[in-house]
C-alpha atoms as a PDB file:
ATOM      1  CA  UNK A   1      36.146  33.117  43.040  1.00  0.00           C
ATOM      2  CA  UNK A   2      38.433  32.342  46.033  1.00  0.00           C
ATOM      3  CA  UNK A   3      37.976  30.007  48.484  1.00  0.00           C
ATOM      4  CA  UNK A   4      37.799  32.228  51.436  1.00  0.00           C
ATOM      5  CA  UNK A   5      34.976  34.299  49.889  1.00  0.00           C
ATOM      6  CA  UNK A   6      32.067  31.932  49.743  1.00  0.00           C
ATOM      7  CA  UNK A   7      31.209  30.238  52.798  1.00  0.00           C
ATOM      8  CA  UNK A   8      29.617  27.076  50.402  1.00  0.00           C
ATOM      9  CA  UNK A   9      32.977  26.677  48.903  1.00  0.00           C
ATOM     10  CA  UNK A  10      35.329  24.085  50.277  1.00  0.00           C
ATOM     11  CA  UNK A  11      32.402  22.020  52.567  1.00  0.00           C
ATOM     12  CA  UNK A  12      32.069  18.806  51.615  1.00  0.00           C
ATOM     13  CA  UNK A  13      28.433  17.232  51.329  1.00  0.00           C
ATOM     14  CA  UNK A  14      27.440  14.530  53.703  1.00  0.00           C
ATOM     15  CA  UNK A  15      30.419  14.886  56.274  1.00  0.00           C
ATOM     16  CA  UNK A  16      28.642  14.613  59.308  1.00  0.00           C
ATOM     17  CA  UNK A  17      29.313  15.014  63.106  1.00  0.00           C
ATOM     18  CA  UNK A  18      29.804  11.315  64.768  1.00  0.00           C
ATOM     19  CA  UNK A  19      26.937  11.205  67.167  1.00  0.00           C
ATOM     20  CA  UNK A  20      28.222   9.821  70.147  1.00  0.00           C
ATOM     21  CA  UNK A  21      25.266   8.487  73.182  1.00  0.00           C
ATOM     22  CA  UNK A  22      25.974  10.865  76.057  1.00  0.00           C
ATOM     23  CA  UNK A  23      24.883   8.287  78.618  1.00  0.00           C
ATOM     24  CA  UNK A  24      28.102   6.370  77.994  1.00  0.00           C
ATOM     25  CA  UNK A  25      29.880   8.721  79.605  1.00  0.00           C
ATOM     26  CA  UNK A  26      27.771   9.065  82.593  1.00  0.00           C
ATOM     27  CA  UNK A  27      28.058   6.112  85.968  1.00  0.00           C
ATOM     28  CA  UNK A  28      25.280   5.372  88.227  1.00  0.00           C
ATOM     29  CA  UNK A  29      25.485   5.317  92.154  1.00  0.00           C
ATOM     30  CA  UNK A  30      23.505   4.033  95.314  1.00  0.00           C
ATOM     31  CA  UNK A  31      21.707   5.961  96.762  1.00  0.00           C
ATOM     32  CA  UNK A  32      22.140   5.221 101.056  1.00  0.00           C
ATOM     33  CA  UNK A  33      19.607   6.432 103.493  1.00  0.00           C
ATOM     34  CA  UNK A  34      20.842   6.762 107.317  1.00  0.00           C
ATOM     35  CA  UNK A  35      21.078   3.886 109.722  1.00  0.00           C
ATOM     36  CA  UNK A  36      18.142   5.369 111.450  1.00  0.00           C
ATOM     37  CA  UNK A  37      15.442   4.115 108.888  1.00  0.00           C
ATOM     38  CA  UNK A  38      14.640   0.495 108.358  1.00  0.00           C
ATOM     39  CA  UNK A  39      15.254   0.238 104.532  1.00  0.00           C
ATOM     40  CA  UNK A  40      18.484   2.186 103.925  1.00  0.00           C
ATOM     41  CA  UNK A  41      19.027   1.462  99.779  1.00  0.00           C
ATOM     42  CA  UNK A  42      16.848   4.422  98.623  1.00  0.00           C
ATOM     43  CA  UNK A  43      17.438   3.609  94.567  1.00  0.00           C
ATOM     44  CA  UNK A  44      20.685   5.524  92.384  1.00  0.00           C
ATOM     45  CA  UNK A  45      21.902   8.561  91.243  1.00  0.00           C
ATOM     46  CA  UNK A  46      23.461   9.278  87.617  1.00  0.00           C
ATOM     47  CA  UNK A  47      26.497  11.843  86.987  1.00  0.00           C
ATOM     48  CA  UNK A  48      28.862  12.431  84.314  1.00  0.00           C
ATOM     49  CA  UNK A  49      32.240  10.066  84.958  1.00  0.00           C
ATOM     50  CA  UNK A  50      35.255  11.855  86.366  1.00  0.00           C
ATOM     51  CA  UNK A  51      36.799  13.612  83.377  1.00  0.00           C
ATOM     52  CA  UNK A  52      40.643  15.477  83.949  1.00  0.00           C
ATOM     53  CA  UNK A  53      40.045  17.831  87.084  1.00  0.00           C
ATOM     54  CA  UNK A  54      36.477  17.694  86.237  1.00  0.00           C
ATOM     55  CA  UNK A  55      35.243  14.641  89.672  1.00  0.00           C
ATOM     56  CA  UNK A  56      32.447  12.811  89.712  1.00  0.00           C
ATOM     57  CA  UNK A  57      32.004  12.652  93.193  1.00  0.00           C
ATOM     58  CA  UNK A  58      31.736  16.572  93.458  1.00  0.00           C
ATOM     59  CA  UNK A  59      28.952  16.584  90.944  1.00  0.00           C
ATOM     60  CA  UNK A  60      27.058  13.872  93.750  1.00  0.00           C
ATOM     61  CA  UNK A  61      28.012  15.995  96.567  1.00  0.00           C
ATOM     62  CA  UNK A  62      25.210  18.253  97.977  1.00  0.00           C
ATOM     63  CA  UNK A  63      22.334  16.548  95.623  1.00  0.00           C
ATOM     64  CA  UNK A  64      19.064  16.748  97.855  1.00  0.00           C
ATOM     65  CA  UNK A  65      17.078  12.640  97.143  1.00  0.00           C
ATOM     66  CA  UNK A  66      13.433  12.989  97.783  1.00  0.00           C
ATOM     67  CA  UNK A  67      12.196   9.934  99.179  1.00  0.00           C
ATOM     68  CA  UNK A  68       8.443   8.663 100.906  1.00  0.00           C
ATOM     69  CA  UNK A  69       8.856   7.859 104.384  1.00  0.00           C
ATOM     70  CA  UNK A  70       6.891   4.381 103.542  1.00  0.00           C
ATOM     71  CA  UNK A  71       9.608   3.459 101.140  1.00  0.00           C
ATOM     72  CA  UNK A  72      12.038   3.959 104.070  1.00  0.00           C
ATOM     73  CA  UNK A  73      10.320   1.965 106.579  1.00  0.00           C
ATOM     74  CA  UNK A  74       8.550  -0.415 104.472  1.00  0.00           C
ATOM     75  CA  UNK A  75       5.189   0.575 105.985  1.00  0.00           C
ATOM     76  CA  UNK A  76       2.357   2.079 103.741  1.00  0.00           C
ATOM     77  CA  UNK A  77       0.497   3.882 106.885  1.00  0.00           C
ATOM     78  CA  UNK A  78       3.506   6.448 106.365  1.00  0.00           C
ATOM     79  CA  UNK A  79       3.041   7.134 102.682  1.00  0.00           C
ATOM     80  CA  UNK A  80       1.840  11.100 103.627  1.00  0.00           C
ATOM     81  CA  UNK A  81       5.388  12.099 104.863  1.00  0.00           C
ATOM     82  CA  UNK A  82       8.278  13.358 102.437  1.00  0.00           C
ATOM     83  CA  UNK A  83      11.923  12.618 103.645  1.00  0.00           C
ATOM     84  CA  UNK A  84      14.622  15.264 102.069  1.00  0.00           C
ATOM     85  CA  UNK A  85      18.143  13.344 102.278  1.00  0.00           C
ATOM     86  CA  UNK A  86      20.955  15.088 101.552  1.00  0.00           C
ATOM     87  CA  UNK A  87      24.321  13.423  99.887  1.00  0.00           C
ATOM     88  CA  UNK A  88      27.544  14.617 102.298  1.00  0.00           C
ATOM     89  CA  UNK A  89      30.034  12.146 101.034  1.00  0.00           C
ATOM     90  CA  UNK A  90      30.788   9.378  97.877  1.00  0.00           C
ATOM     91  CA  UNK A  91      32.438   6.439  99.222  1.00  0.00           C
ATOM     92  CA  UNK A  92      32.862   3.920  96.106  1.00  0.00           C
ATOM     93  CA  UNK A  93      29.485   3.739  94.103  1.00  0.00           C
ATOM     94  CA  UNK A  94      28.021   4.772  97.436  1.00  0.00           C
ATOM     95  CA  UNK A  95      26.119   8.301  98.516  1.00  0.00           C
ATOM     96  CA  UNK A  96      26.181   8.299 102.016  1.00  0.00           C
ATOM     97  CA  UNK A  97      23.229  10.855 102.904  1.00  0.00           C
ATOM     98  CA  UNK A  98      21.987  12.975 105.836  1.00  0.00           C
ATOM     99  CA  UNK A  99      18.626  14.251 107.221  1.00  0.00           C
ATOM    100  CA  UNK A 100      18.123  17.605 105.199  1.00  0.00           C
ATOM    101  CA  UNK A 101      13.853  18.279 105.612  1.00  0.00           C
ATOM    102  CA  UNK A 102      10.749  16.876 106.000  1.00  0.00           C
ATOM    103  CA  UNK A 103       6.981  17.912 104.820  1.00  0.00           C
ATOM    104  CA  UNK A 104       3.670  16.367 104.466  1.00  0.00           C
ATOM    105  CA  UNK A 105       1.917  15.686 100.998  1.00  0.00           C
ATOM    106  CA  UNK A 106      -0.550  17.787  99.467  1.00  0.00           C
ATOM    107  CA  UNK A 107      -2.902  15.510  99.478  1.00  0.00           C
ATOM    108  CA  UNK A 108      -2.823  14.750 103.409  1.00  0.00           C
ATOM    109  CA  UNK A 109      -2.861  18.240 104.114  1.00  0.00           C
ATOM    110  CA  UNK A 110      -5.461  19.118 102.622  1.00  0.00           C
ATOM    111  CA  UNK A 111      -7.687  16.082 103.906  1.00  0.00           C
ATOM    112  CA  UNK A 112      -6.806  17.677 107.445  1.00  0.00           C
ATOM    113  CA  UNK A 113      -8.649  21.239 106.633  1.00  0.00           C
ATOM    114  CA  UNK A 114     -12.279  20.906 107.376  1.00  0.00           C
ATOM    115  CA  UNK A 115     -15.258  23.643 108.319  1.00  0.00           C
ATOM    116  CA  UNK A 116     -16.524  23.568 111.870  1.00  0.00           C
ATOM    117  CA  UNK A 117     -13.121  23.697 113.184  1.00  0.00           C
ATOM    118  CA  UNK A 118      -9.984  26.267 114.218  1.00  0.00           C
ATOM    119  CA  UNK A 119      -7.097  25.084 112.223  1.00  0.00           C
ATOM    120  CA  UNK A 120      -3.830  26.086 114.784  1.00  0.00           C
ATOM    121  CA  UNK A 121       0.025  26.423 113.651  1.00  0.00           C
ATOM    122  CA  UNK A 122       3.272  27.243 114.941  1.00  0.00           C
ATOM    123  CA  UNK A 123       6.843  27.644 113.866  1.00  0.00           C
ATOM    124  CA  UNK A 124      10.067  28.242 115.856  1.00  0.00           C
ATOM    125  CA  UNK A 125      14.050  27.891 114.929  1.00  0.00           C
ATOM    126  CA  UNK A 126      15.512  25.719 117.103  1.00  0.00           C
ATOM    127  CA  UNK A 127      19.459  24.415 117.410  1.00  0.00           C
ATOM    128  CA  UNK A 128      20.554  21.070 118.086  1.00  0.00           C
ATOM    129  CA  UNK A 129      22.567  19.642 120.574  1.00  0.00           C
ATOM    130  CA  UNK A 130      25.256  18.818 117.456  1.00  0.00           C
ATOM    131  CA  UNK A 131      24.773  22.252 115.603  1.00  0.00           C
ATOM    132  CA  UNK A 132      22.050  21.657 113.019  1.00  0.00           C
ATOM    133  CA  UNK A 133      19.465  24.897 112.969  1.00  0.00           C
ATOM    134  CA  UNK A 134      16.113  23.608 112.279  1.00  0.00           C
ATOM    135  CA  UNK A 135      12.860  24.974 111.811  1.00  0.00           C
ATOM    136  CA  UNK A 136       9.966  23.089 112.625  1.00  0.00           C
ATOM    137  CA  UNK A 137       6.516  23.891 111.725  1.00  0.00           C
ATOM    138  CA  UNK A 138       3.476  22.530 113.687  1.00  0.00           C
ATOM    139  CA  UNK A 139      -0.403  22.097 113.068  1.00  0.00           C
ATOM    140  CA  UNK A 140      -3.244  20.940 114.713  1.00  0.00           C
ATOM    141  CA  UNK A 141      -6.709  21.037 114.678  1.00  0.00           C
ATOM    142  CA  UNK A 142      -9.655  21.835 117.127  1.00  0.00           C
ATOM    143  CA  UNK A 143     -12.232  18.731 117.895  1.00  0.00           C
ATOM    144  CA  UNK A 144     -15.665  18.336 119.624  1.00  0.00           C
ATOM    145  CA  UNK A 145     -15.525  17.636 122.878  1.00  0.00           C
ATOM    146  CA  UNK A 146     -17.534  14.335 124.642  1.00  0.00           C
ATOM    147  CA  UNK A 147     -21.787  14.773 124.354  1.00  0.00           C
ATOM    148  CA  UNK A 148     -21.490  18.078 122.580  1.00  0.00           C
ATOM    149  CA  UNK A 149     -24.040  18.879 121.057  1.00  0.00           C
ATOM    150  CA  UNK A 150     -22.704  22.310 119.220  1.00  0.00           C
ATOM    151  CA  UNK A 151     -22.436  21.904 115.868  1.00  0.00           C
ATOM    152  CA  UNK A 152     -18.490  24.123 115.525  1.00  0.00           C
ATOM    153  CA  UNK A 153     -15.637  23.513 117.594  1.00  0.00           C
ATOM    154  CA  UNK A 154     -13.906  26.732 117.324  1.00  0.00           C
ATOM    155  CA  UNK A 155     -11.176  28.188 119.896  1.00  0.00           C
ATOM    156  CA  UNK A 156     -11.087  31.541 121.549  1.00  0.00           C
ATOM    157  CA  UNK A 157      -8.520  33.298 120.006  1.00  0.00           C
ATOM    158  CA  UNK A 158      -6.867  33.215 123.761  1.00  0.00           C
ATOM    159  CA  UNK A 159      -6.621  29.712 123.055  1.00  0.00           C
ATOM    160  CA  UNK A 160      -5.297  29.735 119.997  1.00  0.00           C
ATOM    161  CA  UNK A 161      -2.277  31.660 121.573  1.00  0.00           C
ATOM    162  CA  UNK A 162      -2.191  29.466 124.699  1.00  0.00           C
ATOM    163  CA  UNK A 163      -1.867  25.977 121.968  1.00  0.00           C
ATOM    164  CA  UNK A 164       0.577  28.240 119.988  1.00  0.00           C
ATOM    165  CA  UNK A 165       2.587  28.683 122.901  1.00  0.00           C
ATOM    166  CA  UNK A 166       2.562  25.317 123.997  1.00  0.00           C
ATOM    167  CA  UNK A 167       3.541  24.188 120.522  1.00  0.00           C
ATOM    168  CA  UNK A 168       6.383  26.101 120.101  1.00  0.00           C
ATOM    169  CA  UNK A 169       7.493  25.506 123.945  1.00  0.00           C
ATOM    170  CA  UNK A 170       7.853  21.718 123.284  1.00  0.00           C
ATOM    171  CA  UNK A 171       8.488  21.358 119.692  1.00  0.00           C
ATOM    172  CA  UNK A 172      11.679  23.896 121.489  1.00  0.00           C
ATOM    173  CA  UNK A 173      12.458  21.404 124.597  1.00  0.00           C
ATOM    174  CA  UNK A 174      12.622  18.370 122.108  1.00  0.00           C
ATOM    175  CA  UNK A 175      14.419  19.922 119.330  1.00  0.00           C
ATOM    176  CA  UNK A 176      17.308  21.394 121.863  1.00  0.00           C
ATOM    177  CA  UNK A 177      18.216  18.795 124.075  1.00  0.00           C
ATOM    178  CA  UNK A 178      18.630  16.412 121.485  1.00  0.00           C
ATOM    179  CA  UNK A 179      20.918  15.537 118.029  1.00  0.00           C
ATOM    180  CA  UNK A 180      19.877  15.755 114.981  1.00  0.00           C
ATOM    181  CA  UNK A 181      19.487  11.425 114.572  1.00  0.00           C
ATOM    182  CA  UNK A 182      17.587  11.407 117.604  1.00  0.00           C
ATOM    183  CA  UNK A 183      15.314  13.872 116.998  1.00  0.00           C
ATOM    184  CA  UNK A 184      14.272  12.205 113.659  1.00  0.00           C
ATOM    185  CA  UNK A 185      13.614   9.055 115.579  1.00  0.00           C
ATOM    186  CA  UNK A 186      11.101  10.997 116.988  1.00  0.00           C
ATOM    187  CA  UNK A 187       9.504  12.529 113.823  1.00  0.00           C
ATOM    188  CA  UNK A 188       8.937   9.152 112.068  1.00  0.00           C
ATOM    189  CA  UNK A 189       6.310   7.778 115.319  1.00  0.00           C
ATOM    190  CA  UNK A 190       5.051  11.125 115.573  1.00  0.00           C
ATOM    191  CA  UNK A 191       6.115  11.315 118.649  1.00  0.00           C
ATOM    192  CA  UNK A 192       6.267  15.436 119.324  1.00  0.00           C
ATOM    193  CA  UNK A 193       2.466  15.729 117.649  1.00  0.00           C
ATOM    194  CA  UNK A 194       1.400  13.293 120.294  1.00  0.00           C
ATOM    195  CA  UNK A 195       2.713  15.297 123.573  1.00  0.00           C
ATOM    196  CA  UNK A 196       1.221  18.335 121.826  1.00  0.00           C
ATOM    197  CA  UNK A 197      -2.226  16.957 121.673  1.00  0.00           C
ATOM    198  CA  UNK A 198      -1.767  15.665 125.224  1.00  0.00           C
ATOM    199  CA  UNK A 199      -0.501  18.870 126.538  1.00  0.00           C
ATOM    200  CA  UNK A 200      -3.005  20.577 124.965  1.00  0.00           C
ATOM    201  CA  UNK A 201      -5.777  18.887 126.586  1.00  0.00           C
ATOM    202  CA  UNK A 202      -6.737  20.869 129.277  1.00  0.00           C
ATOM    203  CA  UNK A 203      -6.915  24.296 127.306  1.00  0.00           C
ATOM    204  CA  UNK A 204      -9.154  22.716 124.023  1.00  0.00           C
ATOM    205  CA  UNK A 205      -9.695  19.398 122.688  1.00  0.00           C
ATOM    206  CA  UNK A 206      -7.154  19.312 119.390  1.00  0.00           C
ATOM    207  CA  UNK A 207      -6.909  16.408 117.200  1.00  0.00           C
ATOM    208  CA  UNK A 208      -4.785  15.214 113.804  1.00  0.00           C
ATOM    209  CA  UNK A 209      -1.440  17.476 115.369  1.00  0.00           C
ATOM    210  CA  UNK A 210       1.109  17.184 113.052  1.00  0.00           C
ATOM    211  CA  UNK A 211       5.023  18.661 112.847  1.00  0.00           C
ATOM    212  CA  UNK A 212       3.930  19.518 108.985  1.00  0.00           C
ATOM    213  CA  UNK A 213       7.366  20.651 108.384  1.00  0.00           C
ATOM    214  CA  UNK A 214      10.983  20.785 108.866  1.00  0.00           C
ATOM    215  CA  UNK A 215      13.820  22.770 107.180  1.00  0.00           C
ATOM    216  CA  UNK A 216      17.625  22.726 107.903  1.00  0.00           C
ATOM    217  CA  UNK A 217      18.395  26.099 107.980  1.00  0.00           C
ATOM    218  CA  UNK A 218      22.268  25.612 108.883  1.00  0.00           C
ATOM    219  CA  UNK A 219      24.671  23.043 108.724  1.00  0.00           C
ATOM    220  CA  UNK A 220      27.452  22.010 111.036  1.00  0.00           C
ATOM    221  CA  UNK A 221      31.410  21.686 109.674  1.00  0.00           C
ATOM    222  CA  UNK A 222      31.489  18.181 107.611  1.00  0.00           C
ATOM    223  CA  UNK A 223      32.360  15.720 109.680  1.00  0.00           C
ATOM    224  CA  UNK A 224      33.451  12.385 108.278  1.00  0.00           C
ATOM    225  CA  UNK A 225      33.040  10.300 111.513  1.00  0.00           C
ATOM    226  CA  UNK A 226      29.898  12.054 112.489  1.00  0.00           C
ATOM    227  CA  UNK A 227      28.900  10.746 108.685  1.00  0.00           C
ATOM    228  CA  UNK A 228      29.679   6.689 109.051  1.00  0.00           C
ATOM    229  CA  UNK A 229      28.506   6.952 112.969  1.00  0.00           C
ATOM    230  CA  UNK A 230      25.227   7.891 111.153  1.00  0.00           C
ATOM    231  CA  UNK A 231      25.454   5.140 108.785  1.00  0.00           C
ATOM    232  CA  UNK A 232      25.859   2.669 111.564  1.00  0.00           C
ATOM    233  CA  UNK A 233      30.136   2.973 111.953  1.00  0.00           C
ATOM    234  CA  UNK A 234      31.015   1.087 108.228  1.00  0.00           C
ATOM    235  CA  UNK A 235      33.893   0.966 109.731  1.00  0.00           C
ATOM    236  CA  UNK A 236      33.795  -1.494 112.910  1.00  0.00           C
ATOM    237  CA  UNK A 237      32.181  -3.736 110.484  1.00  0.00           C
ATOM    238  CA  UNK A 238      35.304  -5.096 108.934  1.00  0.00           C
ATOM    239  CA  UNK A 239      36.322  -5.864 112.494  1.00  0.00           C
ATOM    240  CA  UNK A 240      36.850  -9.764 111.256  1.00  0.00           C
ATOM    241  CA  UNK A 241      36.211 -12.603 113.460  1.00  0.00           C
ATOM    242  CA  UNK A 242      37.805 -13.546 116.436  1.00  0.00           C
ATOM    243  CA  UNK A 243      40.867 -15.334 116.480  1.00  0.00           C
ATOM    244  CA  UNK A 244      42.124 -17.600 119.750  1.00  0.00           C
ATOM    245  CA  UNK A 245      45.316 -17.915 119.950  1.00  0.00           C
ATOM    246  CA  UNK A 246      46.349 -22.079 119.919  1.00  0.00           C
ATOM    247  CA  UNK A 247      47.294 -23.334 123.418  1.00  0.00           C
ATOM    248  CA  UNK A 248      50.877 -24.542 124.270  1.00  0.00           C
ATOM    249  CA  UNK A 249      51.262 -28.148 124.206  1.00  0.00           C
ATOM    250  CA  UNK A 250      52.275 -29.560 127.606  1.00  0.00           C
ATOM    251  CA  UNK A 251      55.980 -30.320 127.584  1.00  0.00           C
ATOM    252  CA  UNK A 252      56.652 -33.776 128.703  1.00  0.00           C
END
């Protein structure tokens, strides 16, 4: 019989494929949160090593790193918000990221929903002052006012749309007169669910008021500098030390 007929013919037994560990050809990288948070070294990444026109680097590039907000400030009170960072550029074994979302945990959101009250949200898309097109999502709850003796706290549905109103006007006034690193400077203190609550006041009592959520809807053109300003300017660190020049010695 010929060769060519039988597919069994001309194998030989026990010649098998070399197994080779596919994590030797893979390289691990830092992960680097912005200079905004406290603790910027956020763990690492793992991609395949740069193979022929095949770059590691572009395999890092757009990766989205979710990360607690308590591992970024090193404070556990903070443990119910989710950071989203976003990888823009590789620089060595280095991911330098950006701001890319933010949302609340399950489990904090739904310790927030309880009966007797009028659970209140907004949401409005909003542009920054350096071309990032967010949208923010609010909530906030209703609370019994001082010697009440009413067993519900619930809103008029007029006041829902007055607090919804109010939410959206100010999570709008923050959101557009500011960038995009100063505005999450004011996410981590809660700082726009504060001025919510307080603006809210006067039309009904509202208590645990939350921005629940943020998405980047659009990006700006990548801008290196923009990039290691964020990062604290890597590059006015290697400034050196400075250097007096030696005085003339007095000529006799």
């Amino acid at each position: 019989m010929a060769v060519g007929k039988n597919k069994k013919l001309g194998k030989k037994k026990g010649a098998k494929k070399k197994l080779v560990d596919p994590m030797s050809k893979k390289d691990w990288y830092d992960v680097k949160a912005p200079a905004v948070f406290q603790h910027r070294a956020q763990g690492k990444v793992i991609v395949s090593r740069t193979v022929g026109t095949k770059i590691a680097s572009d395999g890092l590039k757009g990766r989205v790193v979710e990360v607690s907000l308590a591992d970024l400030q090193k404070d556990e009170d903070q443990a119910h918000r989710k950071i989203k960072l976003r990888i823009e550029d590789v620089q060595g074994h280095d991911c330098l990221t950006n701001f890319h979302g933010m949302d609340l945990t399950t489990d904090k959101l739904r310790s927030l929903v309880r009966k007797w009250q009028t659970l209140i949200e907004a949401h409005i898309d909003v542009k920054t002052t350096d071309g990032y097109t967010l949208r923010m999502f609010a909530i906030g709850f209703t609370k019994r006012r001082q010697n009440q003796y009413k067993k519900t706290s619930y809103a008029q549905s007029s006041q829902v749309r007055t607090i919804r109103k109010k939410m959206m006007d100010i999570m709008f006034r923050e959101a557009s007169s500011s960038d995009l690193k100063d505005l999450v400077a004011k996410f981590i203190p809660e700082g726009i669910g504060k001025q919510i609550e307080k603006a809210c006041q006067g039309v009904y009592p509202l208590q645990n008021v939350f921005v629940r959520k943020v998405k980047v809807l659009k990006t700006p053109k990548f801008d290196p500098y923009k990039l290691m300003e964020l990062h604290g300017g890597a590059a006015a660190e290697d400034t050196g030390a400075k250097v007096e020049a030696p005085k003339e010695e007095a000529t006799a």
